[in-house]
Protein backbone atom coordinates (compact mmCIF):
# COMPACT_ATOMS: atom_id res chain seq x y z
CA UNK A 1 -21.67 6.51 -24.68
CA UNK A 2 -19.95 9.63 -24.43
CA UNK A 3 -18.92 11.83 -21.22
CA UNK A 4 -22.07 14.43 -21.73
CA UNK A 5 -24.53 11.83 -22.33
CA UNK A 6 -23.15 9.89 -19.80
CA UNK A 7 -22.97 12.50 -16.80
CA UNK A 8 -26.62 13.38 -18.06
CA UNK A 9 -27.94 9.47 -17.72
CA UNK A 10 -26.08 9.48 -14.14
CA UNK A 11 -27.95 12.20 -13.01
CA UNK A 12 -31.27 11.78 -14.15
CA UNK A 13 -30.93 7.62 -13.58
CA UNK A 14 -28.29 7.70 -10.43
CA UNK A 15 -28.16 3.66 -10.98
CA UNK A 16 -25.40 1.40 -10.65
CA UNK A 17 -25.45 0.58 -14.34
CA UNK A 18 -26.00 4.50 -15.24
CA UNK A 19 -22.60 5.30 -13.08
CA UNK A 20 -20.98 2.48 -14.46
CA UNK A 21 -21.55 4.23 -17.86
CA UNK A 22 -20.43 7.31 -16.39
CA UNK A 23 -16.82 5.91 -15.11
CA UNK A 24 -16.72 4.19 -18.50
CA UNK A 25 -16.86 6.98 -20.23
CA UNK A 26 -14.55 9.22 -17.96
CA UNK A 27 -12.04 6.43 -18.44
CA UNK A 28 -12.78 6.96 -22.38
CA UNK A 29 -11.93 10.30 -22.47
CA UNK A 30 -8.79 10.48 -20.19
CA UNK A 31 -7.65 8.08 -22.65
CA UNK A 32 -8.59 9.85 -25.38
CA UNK A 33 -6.93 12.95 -23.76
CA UNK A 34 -3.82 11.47 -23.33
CA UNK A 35 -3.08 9.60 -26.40
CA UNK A 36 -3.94 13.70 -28.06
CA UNK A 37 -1.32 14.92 -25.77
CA UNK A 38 1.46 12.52 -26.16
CA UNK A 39 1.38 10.87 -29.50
CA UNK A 40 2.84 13.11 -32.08
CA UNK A 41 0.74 13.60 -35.70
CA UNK A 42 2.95 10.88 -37.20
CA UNK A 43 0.02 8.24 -35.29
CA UNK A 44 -3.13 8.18 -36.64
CA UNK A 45 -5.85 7.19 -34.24
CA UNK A 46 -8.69 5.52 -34.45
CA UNK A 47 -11.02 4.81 -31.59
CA UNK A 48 -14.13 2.32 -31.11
CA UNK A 49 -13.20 0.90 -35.08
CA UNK A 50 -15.94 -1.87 -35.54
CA UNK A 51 -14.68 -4.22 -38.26
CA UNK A 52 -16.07 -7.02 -40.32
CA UNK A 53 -15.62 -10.41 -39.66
CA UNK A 54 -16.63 -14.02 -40.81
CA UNK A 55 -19.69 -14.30 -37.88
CA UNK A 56 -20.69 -10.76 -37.61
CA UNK A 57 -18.48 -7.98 -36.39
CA UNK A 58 -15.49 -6.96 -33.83
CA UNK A 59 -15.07 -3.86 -32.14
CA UNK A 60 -11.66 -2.30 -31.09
CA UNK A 61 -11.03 0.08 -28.58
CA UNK A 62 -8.29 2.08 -30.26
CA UNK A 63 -6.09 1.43 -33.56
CA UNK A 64 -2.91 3.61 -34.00
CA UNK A 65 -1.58 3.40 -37.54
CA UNK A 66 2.23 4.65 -37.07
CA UNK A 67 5.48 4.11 -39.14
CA UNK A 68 6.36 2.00 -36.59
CA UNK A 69 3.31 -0.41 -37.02
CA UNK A 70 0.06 -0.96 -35.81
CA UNK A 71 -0.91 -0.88 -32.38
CA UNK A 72 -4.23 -2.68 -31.06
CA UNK A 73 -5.36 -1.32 -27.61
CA UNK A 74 -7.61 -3.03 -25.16
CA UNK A 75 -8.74 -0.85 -22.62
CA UNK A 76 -9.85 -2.40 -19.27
CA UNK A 77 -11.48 -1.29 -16.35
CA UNK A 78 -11.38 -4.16 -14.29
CA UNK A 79 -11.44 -3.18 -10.36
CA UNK A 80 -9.81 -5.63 -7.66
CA UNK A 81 -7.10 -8.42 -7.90
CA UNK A 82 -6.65 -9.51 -11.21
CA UNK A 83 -4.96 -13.44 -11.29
CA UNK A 84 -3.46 -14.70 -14.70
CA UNK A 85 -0.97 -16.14 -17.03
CA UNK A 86 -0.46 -15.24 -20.64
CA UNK A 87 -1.42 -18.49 -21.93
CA UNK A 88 -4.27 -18.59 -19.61
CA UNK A 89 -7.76 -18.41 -21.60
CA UNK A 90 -9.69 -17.20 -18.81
CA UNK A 91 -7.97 -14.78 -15.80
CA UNK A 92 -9.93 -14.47 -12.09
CA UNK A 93 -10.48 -11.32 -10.81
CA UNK A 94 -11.59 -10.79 -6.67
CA UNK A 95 -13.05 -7.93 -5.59
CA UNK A 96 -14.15 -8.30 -2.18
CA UNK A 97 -15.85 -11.89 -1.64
CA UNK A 98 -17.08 -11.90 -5.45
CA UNK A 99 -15.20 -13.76 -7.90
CA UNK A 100 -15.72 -13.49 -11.97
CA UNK A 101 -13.59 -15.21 -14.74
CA UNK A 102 -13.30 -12.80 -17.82
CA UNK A 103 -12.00 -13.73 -21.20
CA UNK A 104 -7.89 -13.21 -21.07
CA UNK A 105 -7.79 -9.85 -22.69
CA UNK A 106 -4.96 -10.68 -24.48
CA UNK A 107 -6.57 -13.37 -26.18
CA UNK A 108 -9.48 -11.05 -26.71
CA UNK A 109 -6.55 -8.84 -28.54
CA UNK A 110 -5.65 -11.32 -30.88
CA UNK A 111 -8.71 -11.78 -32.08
CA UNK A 112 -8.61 -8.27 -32.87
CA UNK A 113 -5.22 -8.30 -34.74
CA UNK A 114 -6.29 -11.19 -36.93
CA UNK A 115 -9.51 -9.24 -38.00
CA UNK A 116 -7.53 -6.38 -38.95
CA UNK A 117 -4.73 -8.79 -40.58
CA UNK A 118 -7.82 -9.99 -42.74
CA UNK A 119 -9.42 -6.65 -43.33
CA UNK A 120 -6.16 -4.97 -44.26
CA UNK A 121 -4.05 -7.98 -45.67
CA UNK A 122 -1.54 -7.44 -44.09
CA UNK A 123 0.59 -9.94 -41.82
CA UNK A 124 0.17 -9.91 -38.34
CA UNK A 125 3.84 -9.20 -38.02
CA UNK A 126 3.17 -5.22 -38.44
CA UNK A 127 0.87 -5.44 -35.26
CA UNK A 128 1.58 -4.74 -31.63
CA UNK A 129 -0.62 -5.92 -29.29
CA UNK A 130 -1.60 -3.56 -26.06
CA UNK A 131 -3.89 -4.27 -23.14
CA UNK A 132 -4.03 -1.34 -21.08
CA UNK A 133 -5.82 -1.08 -17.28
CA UNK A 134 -7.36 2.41 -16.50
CA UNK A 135 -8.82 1.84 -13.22
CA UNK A 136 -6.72 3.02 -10.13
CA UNK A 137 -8.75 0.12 -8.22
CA UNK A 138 -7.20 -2.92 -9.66
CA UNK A 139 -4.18 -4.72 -8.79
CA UNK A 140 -1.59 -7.55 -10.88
CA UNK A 141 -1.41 -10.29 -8.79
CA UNK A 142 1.14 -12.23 -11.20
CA UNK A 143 3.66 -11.24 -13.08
CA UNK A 144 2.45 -9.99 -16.65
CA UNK A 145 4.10 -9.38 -20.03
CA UNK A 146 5.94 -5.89 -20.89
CA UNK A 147 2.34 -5.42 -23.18
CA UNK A 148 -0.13 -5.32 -20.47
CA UNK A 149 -0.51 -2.12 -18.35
CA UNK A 150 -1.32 -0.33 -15.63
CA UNK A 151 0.39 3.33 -16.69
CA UNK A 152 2.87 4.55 -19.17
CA UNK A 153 0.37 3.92 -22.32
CA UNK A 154 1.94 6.24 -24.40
CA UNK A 155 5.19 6.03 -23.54
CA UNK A 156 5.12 1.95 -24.13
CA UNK A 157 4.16 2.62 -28.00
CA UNK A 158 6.64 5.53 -28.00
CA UNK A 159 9.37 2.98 -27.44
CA UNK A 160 9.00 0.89 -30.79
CA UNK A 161 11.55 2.45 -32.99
CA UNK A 162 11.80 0.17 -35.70
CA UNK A 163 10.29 2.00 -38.80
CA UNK A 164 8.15 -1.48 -40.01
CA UNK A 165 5.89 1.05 -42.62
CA UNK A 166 6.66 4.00 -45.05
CA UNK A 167 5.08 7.25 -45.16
CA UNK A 168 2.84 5.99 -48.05
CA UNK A 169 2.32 2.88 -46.50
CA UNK A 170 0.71 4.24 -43.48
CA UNK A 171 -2.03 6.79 -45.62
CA UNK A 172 -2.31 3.61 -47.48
CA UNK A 173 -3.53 1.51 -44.67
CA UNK A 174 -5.37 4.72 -42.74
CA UNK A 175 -7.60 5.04 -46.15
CA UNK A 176 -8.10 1.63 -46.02
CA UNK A 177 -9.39 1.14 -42.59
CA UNK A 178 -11.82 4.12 -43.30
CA UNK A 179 -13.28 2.20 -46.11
CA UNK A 180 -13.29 -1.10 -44.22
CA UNK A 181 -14.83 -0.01 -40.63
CA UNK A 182 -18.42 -0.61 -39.94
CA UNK A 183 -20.27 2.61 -39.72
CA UNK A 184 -20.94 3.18 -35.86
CA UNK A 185 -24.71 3.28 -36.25
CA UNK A 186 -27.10 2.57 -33.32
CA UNK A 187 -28.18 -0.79 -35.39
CA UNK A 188 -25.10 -1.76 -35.96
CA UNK A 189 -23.91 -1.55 -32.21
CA UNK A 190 -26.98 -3.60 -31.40
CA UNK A 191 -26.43 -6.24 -33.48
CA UNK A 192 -22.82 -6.36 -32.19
CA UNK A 193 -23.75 -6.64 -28.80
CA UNK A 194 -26.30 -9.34 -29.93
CA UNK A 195 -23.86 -10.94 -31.32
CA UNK A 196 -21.64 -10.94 -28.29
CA UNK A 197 -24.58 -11.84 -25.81
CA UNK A 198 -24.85 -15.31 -27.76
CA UNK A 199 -21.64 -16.13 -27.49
CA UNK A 200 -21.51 -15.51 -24.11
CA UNK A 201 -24.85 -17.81 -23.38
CA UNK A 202 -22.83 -20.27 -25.38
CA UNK A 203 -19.79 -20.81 -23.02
């Protein structure tokens, strides 16, 4: 949803759900903002990139293409105190007296990569994995890997130097990616989310 749409909905439907929505899609655009502001043109940016897979679909928050390889981003907006491990599946997150047990995002990430290592053949080697955490309510309450984030997106992928991809490499794979990703279509978010709301009743 974007921000206008959203702010609309809030307004004329001030439910929990609708400003929900709305913070989702502030968060959205901040982002958005600030990888415009900070990344130079040498990363190409993609954003919401729905990609084929073997049961139906994936969707990934934001794909930079760079000469320094591919970053996947996993944007979170988690609020309270967030409890996990890296190798954990599943991470516990308090806020207040309520408890939930989301999917390790990072786990959620790789997923991600290997679609895009299958879409693109390419090995998962050029990839960089990112889970960043938006929300000023949320707190780390172990110690997590130099990859997962509460600030300091931009300048994280600024800091891989290692050229891993040419020039021609890069419009290579950016053309590529626009002739692999899903179109976002209403139907084709639905069936996505249809998709992901039976795997869910499955677990």
């Amino acid at each position: 949803m974007g921000l206008l749409s959203a702010f609309i909905s809030a307004i004329v439907d001030p439910s929990a759900q609708s400003r929900s929505e709305l913070k989702g899609a502030v968060g959205e655009a901040e982002g958005n903002l600030a990888f415009a502001l900070f990344l130079p043109a040498e990363y190409v940016r993609f954003e919401n990139l729905m990609i084929p897979t073997s049961n139906g679909t994936t969707e990934i928050d934001h794909v930079i293409v760079s000469p320094y390889g591919i970053f996947v981003v996993e944007c979170k907006n988690w609020r309270g105190a967030i409890y996990g491990k890296p190798e954990e599946r599943y991470w516990t997150v308090c806020l207040g007296p309520r408890k939930s047990w989301p999917l390790n995002p990072l786990f959620q990430n790789r997923g991600h990569i290997f679609a895009l290592s299958k879409a693109l053949n390419l090995p998962e080697r050029y990839f960089h994995s990112v889970v960043f955490f938006w929300s000023d309510f949320c707190e780390f309450k172990k110690p997590m890997p130099e990859n997962v984030l509460r600030k300091g997106l931009c300048s994280h992928i600024k800091s891989k130097t290692k050229h891993l991809l040419s020039a021609s490499e890069v419009r290579e794979i950016v053309a590529e990616l626009r002739l692999v990703a899903v179109p976002s279509t209403e139907e084709a978010k639905r069936a996505h989310v249809a998709r992901l709301t039976a795997e869910f009743k499955k677990h």
